[in-house]
C-alpha atoms as a PDB file:
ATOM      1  CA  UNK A   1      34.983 -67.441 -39.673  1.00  0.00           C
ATOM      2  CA  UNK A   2      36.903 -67.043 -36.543  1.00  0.00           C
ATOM      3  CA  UNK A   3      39.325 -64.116 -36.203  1.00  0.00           C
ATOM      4  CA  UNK A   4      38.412 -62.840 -39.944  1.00  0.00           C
ATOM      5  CA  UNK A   5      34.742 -62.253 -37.941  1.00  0.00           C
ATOM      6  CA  UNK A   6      36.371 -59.755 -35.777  1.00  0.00           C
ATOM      7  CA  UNK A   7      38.902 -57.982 -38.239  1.00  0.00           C
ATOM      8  CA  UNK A   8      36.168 -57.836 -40.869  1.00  0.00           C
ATOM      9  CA  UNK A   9      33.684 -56.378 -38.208  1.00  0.00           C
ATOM     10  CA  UNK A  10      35.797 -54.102 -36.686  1.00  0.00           C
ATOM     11  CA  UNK A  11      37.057 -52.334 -39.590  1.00  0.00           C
ATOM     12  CA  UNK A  12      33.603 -51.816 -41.247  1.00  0.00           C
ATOM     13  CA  UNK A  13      32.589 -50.157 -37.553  1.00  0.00           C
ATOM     14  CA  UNK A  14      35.084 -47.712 -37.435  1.00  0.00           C
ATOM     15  CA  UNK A  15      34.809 -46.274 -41.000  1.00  0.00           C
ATOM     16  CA  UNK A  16      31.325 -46.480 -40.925  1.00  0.00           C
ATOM     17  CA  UNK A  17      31.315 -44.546 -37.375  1.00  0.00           C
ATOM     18  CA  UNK A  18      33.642 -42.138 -38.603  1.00  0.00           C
ATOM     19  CA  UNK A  19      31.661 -41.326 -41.499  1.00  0.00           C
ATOM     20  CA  UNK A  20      28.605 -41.309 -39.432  1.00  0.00           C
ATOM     21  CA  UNK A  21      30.259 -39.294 -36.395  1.00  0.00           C
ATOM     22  CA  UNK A  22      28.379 -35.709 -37.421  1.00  0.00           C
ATOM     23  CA  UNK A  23      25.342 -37.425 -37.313  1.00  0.00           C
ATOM     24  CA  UNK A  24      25.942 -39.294 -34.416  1.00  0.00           C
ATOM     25  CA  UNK A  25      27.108 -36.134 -32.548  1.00  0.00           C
ATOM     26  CA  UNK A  26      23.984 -34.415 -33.914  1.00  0.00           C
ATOM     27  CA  UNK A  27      21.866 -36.977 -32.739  1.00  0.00           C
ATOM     28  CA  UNK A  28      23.254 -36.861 -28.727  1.00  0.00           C
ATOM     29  CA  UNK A  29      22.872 -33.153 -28.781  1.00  0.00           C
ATOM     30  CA  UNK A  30      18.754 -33.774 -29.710  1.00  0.00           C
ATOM     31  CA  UNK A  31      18.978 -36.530 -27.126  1.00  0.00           C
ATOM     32  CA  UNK A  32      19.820 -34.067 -24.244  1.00  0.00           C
ATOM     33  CA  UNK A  33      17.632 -31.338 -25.283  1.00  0.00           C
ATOM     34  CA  UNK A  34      14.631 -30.735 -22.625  1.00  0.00           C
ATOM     35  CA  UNK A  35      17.116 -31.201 -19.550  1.00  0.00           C
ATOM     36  CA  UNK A  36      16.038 -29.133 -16.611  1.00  0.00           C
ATOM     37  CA  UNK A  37      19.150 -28.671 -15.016  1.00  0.00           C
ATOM     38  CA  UNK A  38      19.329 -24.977 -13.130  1.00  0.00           C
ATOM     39  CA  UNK A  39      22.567 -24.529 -11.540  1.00  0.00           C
ATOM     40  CA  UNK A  40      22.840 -21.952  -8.619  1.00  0.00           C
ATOM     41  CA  UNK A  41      23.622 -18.414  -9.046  1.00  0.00           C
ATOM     42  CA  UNK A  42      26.681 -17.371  -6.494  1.00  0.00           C
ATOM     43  CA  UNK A  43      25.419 -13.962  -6.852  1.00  0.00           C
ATOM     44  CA  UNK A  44      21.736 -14.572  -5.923  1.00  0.00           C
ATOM     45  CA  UNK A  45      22.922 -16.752  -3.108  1.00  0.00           C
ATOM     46  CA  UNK A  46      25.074 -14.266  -1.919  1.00  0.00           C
ATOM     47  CA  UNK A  47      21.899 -11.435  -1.411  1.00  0.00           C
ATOM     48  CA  UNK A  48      21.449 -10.920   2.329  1.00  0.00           C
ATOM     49  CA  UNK A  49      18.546  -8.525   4.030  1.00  0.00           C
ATOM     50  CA  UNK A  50      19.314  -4.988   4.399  1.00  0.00           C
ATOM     51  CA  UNK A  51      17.457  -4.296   7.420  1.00  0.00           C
ATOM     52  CA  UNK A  52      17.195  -6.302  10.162  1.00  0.00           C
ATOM     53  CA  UNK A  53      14.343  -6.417  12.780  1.00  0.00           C
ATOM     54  CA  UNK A  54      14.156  -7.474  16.038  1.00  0.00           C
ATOM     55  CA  UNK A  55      12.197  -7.179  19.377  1.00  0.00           C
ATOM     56  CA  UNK A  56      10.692  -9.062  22.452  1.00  0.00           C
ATOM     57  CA  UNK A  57       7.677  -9.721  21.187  1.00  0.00           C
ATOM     58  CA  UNK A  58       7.408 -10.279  17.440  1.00  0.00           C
ATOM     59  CA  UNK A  59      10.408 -12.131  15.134  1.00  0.00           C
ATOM     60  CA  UNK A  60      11.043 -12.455  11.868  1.00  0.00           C
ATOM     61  CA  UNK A  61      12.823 -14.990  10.069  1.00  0.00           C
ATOM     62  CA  UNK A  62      14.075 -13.661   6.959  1.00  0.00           C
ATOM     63  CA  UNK A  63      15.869 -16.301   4.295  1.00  0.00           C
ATOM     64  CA  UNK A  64      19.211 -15.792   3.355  1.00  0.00           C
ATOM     65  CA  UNK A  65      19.210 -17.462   0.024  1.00  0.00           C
ATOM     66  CA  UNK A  66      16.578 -16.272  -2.832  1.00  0.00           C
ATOM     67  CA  UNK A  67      15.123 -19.220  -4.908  1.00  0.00           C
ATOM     68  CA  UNK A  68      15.055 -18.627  -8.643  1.00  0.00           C
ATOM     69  CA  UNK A  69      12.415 -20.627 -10.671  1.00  0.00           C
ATOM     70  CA  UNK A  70      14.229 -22.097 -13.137  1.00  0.00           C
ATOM     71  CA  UNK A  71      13.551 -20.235 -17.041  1.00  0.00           C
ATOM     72  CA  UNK A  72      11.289 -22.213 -19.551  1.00  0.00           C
ATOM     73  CA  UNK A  73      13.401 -24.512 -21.375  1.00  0.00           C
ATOM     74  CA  UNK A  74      14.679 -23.512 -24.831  1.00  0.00           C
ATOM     75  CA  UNK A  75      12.077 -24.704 -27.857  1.00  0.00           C
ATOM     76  CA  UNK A  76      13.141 -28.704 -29.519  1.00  0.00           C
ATOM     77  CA  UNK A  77      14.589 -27.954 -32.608  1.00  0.00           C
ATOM     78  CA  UNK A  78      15.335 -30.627 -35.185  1.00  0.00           C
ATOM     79  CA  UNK A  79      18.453 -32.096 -36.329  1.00  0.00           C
ATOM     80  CA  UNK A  80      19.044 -29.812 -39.408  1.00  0.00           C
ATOM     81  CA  UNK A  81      18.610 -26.849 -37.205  1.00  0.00           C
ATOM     82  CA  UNK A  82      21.006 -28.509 -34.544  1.00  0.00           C
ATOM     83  CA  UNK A  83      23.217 -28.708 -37.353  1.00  0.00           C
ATOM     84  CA  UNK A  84      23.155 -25.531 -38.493  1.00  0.00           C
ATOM     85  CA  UNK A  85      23.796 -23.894 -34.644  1.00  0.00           C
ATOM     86  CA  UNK A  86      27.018 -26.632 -34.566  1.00  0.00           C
ATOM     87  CA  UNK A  87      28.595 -24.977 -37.640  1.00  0.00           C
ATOM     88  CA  UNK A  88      27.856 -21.831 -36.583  1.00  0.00           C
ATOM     89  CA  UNK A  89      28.961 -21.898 -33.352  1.00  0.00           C
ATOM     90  CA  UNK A  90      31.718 -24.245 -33.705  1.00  0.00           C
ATOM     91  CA  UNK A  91      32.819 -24.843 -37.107  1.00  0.00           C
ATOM     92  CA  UNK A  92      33.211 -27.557 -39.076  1.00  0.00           C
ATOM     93  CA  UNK A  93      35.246 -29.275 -36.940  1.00  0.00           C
ATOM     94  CA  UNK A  94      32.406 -28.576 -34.484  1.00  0.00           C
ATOM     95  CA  UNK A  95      30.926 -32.164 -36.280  1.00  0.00           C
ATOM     96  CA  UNK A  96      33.631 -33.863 -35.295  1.00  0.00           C
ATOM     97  CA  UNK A  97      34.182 -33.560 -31.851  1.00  0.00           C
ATOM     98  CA  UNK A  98      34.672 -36.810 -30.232  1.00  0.00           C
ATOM     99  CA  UNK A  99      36.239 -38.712 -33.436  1.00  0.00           C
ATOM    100  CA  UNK A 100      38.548 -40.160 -31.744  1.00  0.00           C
ATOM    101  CA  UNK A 101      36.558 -41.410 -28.848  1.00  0.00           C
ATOM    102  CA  UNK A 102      34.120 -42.671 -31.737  1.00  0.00           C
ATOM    103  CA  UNK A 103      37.235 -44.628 -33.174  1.00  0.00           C
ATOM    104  CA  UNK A 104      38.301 -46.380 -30.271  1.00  0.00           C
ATOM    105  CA  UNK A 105      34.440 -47.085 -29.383  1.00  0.00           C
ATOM    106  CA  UNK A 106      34.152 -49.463 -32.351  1.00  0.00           C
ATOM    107  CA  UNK A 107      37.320 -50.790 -32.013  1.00  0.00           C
ATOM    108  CA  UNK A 108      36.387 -51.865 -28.467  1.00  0.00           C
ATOM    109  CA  UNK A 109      32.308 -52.366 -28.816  1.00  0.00           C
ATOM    110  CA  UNK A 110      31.606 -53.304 -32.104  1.00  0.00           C
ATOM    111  CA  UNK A 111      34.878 -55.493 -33.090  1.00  0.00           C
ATOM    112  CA  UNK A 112      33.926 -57.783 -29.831  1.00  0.00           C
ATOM    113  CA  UNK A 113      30.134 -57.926 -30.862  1.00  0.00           C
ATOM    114  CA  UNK A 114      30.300 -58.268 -34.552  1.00  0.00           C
ATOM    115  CA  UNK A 115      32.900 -61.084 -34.389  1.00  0.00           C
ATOM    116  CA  UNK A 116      31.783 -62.946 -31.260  1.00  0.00           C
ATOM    117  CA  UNK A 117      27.905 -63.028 -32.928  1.00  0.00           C
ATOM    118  CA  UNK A 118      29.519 -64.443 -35.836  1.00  0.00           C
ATOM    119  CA  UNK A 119      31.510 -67.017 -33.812  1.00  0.00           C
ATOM    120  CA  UNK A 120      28.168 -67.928 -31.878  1.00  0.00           C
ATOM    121  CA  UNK A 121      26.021 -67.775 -34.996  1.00  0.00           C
ATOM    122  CA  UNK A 122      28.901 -70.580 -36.475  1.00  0.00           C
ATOM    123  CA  UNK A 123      28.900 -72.719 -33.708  1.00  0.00           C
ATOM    124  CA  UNK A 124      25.051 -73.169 -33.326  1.00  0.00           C
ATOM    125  CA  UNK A 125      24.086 -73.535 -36.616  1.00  0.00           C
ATOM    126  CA  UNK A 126      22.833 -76.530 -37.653  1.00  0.00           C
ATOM    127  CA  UNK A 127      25.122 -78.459 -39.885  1.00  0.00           C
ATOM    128  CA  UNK A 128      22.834 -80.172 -41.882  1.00  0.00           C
ATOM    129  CA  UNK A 129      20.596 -77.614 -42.872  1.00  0.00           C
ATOM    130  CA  UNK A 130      22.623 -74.899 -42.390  1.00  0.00           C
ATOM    131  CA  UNK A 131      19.965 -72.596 -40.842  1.00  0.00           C
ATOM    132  CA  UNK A 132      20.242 -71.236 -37.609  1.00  0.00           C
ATOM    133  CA  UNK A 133      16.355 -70.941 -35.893  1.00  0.00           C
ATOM    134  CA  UNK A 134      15.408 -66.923 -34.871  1.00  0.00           C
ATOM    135  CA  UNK A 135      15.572 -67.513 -31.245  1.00  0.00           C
ATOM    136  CA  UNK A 136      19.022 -68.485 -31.285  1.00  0.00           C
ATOM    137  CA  UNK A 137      19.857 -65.398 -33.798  1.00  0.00           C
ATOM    138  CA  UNK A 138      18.274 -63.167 -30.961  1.00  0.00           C
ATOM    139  CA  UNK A 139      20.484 -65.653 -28.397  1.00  0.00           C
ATOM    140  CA  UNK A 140      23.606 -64.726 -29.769  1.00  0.00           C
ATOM    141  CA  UNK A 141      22.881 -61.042 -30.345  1.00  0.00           C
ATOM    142  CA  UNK A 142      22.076 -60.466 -26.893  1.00  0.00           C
ATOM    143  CA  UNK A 143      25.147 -62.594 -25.989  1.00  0.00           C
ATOM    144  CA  UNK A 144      27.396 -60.609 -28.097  1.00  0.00           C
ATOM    145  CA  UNK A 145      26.144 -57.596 -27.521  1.00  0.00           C
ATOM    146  CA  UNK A 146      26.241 -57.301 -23.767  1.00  0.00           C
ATOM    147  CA  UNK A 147      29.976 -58.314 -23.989  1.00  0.00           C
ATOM    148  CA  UNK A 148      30.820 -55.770 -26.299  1.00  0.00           C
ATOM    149  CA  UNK A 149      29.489 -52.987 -24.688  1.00  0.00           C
ATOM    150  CA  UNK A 150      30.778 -54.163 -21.038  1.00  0.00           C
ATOM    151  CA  UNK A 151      33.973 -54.003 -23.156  1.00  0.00           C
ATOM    152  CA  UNK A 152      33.508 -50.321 -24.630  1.00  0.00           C
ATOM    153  CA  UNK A 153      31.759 -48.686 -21.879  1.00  0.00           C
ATOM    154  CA  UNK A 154      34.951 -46.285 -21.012  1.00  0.00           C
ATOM    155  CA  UNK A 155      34.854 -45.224 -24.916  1.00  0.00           C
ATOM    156  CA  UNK A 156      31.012 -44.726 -24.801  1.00  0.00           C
ATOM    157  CA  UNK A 157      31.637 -42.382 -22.202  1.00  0.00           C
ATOM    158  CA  UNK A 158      34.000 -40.291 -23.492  1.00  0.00           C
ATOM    159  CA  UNK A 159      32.564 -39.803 -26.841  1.00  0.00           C
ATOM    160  CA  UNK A 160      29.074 -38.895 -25.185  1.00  0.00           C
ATOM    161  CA  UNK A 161      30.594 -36.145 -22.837  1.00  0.00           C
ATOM    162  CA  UNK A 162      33.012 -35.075 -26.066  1.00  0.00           C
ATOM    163  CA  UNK A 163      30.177 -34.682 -28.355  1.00  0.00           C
ATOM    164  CA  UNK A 164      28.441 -33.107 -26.190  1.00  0.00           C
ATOM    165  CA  UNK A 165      30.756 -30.243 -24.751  1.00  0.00           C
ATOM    166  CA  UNK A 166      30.251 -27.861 -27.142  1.00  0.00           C
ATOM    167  CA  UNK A 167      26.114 -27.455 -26.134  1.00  0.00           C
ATOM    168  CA  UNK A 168      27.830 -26.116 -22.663  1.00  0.00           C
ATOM    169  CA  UNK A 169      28.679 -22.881 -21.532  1.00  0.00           C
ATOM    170  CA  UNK A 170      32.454 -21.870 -21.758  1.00  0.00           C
ATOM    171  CA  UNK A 171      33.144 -22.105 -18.037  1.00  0.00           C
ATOM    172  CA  UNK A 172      31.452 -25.684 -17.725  1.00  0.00           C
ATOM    173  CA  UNK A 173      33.093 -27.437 -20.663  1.00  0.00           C
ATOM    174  CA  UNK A 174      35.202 -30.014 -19.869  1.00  0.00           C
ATOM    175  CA  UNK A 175      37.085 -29.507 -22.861  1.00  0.00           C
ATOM    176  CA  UNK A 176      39.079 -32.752 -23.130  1.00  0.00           C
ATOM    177  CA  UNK A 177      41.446 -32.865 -25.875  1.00  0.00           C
ATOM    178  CA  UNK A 178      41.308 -36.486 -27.126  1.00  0.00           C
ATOM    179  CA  UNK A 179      39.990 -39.761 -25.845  1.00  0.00           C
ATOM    180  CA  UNK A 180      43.449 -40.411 -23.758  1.00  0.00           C
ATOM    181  CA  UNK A 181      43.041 -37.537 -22.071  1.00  0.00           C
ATOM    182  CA  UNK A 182      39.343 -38.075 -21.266  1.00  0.00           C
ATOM    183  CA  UNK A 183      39.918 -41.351 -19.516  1.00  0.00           C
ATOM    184  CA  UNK A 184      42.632 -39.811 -18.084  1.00  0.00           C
ATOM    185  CA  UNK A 185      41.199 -37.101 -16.611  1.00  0.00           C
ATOM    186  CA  UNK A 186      37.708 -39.403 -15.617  1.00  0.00           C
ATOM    187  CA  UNK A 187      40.144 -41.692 -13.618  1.00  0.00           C
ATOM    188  CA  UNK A 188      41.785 -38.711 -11.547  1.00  0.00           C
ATOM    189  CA  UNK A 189      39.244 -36.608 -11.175  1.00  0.00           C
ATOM    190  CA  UNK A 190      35.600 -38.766 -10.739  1.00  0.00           C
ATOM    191  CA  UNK A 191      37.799 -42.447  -9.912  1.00  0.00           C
ATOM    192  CA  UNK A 192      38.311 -45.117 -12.034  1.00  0.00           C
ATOM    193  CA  UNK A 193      34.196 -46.210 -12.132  1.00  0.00           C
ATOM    194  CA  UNK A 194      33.680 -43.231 -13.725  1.00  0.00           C
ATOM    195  CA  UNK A 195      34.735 -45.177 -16.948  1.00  0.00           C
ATOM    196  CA  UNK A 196      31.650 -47.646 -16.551  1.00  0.00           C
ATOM    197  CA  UNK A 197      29.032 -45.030 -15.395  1.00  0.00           C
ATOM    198  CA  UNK A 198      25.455 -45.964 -17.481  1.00  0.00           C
ATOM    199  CA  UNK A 199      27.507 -49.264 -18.085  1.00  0.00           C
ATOM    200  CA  UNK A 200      24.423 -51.221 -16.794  1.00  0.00           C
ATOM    201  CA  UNK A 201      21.978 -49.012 -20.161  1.00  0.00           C
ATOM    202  CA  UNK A 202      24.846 -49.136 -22.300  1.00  0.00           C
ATOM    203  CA  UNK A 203      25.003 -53.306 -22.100  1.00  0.00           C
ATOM    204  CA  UNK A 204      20.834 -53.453 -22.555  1.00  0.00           C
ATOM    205  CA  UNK A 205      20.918 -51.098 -25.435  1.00  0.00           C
ATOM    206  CA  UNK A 206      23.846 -53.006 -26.469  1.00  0.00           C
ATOM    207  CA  UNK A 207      21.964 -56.116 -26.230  1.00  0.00           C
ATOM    208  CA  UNK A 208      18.615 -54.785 -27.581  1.00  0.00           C
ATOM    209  CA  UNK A 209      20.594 -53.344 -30.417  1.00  0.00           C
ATOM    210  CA  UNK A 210      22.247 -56.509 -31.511  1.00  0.00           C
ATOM    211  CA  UNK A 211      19.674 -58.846 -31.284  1.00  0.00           C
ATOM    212  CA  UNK A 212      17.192 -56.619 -33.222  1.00  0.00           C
ATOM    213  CA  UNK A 213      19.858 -55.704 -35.629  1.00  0.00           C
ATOM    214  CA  UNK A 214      21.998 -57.928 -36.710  1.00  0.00           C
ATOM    215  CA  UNK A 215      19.468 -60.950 -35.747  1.00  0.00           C
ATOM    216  CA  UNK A 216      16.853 -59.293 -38.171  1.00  0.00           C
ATOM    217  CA  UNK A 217      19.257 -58.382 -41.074  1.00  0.00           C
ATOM    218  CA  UNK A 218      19.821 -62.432 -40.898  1.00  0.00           C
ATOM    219  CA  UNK A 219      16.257 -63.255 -41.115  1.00  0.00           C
ATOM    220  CA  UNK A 220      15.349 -60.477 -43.644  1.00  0.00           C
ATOM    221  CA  UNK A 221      18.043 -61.149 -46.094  1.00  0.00           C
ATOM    222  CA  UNK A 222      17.300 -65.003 -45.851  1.00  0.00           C
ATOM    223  CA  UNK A 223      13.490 -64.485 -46.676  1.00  0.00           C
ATOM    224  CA  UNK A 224      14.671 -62.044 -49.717  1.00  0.00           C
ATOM    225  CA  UNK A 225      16.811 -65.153 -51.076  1.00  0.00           C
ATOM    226  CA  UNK A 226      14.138 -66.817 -50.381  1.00  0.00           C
ATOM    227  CA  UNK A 227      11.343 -65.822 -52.220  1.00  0.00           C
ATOM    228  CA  UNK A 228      13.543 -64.990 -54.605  1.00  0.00           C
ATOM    229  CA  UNK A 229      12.903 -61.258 -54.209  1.00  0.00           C
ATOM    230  CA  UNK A 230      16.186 -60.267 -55.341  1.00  0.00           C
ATOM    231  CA  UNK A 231      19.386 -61.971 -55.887  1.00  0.00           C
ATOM    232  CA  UNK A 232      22.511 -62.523 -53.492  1.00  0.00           C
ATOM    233  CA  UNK A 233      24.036 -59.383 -54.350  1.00  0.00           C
ATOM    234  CA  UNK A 234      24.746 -55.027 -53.099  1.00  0.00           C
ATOM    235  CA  UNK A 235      21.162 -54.672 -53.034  1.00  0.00           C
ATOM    236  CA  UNK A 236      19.652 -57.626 -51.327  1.00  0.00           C
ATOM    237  CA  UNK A 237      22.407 -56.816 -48.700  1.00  0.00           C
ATOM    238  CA  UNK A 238      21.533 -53.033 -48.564  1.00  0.00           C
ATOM    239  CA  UNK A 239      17.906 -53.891 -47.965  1.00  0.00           C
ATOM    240  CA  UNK A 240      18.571 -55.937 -45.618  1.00  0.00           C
ATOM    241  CA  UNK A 241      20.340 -53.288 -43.670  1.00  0.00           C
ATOM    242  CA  UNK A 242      17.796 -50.847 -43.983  1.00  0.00           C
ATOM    243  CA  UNK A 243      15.328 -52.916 -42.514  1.00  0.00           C
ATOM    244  CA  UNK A 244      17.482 -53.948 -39.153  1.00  0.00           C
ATOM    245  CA  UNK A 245      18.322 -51.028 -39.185  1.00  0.00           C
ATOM    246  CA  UNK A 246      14.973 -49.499 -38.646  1.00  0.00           C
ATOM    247  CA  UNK A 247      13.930 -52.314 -36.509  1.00  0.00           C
ATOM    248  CA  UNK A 248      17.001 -51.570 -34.263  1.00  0.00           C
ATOM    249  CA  UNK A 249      16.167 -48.045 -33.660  1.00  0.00           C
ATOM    250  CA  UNK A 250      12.781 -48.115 -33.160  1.00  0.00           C
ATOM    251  CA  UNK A 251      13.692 -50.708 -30.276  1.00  0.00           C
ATOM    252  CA  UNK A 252      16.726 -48.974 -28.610  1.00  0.00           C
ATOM    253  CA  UNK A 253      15.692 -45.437 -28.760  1.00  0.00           C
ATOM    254  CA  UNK A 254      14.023 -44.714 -25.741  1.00  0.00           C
ATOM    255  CA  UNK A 255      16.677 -46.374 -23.279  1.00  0.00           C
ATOM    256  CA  UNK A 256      19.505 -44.686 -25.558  1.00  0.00           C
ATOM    257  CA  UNK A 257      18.150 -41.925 -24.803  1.00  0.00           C
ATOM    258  CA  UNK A 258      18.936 -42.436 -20.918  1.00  0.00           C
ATOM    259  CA  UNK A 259      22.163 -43.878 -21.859  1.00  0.00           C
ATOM    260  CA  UNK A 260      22.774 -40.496 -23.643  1.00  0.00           C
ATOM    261  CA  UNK A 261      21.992 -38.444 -20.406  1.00  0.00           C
ATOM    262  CA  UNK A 262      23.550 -40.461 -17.498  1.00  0.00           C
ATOM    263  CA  UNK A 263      26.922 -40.581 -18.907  1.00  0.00           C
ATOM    264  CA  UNK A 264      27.037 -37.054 -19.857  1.00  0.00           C
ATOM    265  CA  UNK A 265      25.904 -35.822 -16.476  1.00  0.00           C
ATOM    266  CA  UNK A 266      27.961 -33.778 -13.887  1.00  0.00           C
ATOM    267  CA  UNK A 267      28.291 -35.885 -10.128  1.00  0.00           C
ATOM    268  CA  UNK A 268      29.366 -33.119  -8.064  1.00  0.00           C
ATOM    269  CA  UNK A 269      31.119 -34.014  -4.756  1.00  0.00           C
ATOM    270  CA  UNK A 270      28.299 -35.213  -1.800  1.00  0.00           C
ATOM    271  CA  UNK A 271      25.881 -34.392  -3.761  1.00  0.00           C
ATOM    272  CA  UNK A 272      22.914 -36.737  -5.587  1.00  0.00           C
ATOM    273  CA  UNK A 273      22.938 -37.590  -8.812  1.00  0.00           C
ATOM    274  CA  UNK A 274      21.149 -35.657 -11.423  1.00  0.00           C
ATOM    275  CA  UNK A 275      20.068 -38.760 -12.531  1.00  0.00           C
ATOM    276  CA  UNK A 276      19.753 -42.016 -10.537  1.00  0.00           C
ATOM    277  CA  UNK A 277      18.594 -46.051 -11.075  1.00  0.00           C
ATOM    278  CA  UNK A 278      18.178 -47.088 -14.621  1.00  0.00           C
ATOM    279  CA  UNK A 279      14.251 -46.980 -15.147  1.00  0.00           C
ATOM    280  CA  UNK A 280      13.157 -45.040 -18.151  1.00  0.00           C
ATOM    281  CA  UNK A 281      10.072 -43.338 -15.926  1.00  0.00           C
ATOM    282  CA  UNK A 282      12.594 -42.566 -13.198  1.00  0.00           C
ATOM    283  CA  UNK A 283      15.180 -40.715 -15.782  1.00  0.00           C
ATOM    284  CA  UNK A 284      12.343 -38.537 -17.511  1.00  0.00           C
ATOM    285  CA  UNK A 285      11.020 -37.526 -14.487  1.00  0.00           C
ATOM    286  CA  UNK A 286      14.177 -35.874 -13.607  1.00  0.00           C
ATOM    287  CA  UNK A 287      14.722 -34.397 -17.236  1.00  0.00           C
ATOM    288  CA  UNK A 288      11.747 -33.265 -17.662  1.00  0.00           C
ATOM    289  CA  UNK A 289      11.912 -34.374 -21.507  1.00  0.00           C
ATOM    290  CA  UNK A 290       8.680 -36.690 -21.391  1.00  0.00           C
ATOM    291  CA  UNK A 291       7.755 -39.941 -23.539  1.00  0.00           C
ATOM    292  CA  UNK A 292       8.424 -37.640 -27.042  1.00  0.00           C
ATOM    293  CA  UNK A 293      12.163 -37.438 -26.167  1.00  0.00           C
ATOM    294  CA  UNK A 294      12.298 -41.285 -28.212  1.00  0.00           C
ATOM    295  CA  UNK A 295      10.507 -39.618 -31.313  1.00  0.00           C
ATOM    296  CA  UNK A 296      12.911 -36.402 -31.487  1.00  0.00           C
ATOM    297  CA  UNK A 297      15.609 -38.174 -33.559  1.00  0.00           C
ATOM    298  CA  UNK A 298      14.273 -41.417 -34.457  1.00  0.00           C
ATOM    299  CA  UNK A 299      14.678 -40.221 -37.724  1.00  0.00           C
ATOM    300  CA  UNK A 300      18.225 -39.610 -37.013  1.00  0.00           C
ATOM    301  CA  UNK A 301      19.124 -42.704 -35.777  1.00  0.00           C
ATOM    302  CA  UNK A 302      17.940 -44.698 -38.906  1.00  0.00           C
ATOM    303  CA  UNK A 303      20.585 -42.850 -41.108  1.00  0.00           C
ATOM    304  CA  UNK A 304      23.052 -44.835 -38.847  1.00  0.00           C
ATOM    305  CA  UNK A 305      22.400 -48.477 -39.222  1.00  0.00           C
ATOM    306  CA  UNK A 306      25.301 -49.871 -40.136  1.00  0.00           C
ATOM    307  CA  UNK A 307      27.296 -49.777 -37.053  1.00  0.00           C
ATOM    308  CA  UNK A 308      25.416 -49.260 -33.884  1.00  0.00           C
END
C-alpha cells in the first residue's frame, strides 16, 4: 500500500475528528471534572492581626496568612448536561474550540500511525497464506502507534488546553486563538518541552490504542468473513469498527484520563507540579477524582472509534 496507506489514513482522521471534535471536547471537559485544584486568595493572604501583643513573659505567635479549606467540589454531571452548560455558556462555537488543533493532530498522529501499521502489517504478512498471526497485529500497533503520537504530541497539547479553556474562569484562560499561536505561545512562555509535556501517556495510550484498535478490527472483521457472518461489504466493516472500537476504549480510558489532566495543567514558575510521574495511583491521588473517573465517559469515548 505504501504512501496510499498514509494519504488514505490521514484524510479519514481528520474528517472523522472534525466531525467528532464536540464530542471529543465534551469528553476532556468530563475527564477533568473532580480536580481539586484551590488557588490562593490575594485577599485572604493579605489579612494581618489587628492587635498585637507582646511582653517579657508570655508570646504569641500569630499567623499571617489564613488557610482556606478548599469548597466541596462541584457534583459529576454527564456529557449531555456538559453539553448543554457549553452551549449555554459559550455558544455553538463553544463545541468547537480547538478544531484546528484537532486538524493538525490527525494530520500529525494518526496519518503516521494509520499508514506506518499498514506498511508493517504488509511487510510481515505471510505471503503464502496471506494472514498475518495476532501477536504481530498487536506488534505493529504498538509500533505504529508510539511513533505517531511521539510525532503529534505538540498538537495533543494544544487541543487539550484549547478544549478545555472555556471550563476556566475569565482571568485564567489562556485564550489562544488557533493552534499556531498555541505552540507559539507554549514555546515562549513554558520553553520549547512544553510541546511534549504528558508525551511519555500520550505514546502508551497511543500504543494501547492502536494495538487494541486497529489490531482487533483486523481480527474481528477476518472471523466475520470467516464464518461467513456477513459478507465483505459497509456492514461487515462497520461492525468491525464498533467492536475495536469498544475494545479500544475500554483499554485506554483510565491512562487517557491522566493524559487529559497533565497536559492541561498550569506549571507555575519554582513551583511543583500539580501533577507529577506518570502512575495512574499517583495522578488520582492528586485529583482527587478516584478509580470512577475511567467510567464517567466511557460511554463517550465509544461514539469516537473511528479515529483515536
Amino acid at each position: 500500500m505504501g504512501l496510499k496507506g498514509f494519504i488514505e489514513g490521514g484524510i479519514a482522521s481528520i474528517v472523522a475528528g472534525a466531525s467528532t471534535h464536540p464530542l471529543d471536547l465534551i469528553k476532556v471537559r468530563m475527564q477533568l471534572q473532580g480536580e481539586t485544584t484551590l488557588a490562593p486568595n490575594p485577599a485572604m493572604q493579605a489579612c494581618r492581626p489587628a492587635l498585637a501583643f507582646s511582653g517579657t513573659t508570655t508570646s504569641f505567635t500569630i499567623p499571617t496568612t489564613l488557610d482556606v479549606a478548599p469548597p466541596p467540589p462541584p457534583p459529576r454531571v454527564g456529557p449531555i448536561s456538559v453539553g448543554v452548560r457549553i452551549l449555554q455558556s459559550e455558544g455553538v462555537s463553544g463545541l468547537f474550540s480547538g478544531v484546528s488543533a484537532t486538524v493538525l493532530r490527525q494530520t500529525l498522529y494518526s496519518t503516521t500511525r494509520m499508514g506506518l501499521y499498514e506498511v508493517l502489517k504488509q511487510k510481515w504478512t505471510d505471503p503464502s497464506s496471506g494472514s498475518l498471526p495476532l501477536i504481530q497485529k498487536i506488534a505493529a500497533g504498538l509500533i505504529a502507534g508510539g511513533v505517531g503520537a511521539a510525532v503529534g504530541n505538540p498538537a495533543d497539547v494544544t487541543m487539550v488546553r484549547m478544549q478545555a479553556d472555556g471550563r476556566l474562569p475569565i482571568h485564567q484562560r489562556r485564550n489562544y486563538k488557533s493552534v499556531v499561536d498555541a505552540i507559539s505561545q507554549m514555546s515562549k512562555q513554558e520553553g520549547i518541552t512544553s510541546l511534549w509535556r504528558g508525551s511519555t501517556l500520550t505514546v502508551n495510550r497511543a500504543m494501547i490504542v492502536t494495538a487494541s484498535q486497529l489490531a482487533s478490527y483486523d481480527q474481528i472483521k477476518e472471523m466475520i468473513l470467516e464464518k461467513e457472518v456477513m459478507h465483505d461489504g459497509i456492514g461487515t466493516h462497520v461492525t468491525a469498527s464498533f467492536a475495536a472500537g469498544f475494545v479500544a476504549a475500554v483499554a485506554s480510558n483510565p491512562i487517557d484520563v491522566i493524559k487529559t489532566r497533565v497536559m492541561n495543567m498550569k506549571v507555575e514558575p519554582g513551583a511543583v507540579p500539580p501533577y507529577s510521574g506518570t502512575f495512574y495511583s499517583g495522578a488520582v491521588r492528586h485529583s482527587g477524582a478516584g478509580p470512577k473517573a475511567s467510567e464517567r465517559f466511557l460511554r463517550l469515548m465509544m461514539k469516537k472509534t473511528s479515529y483515536n
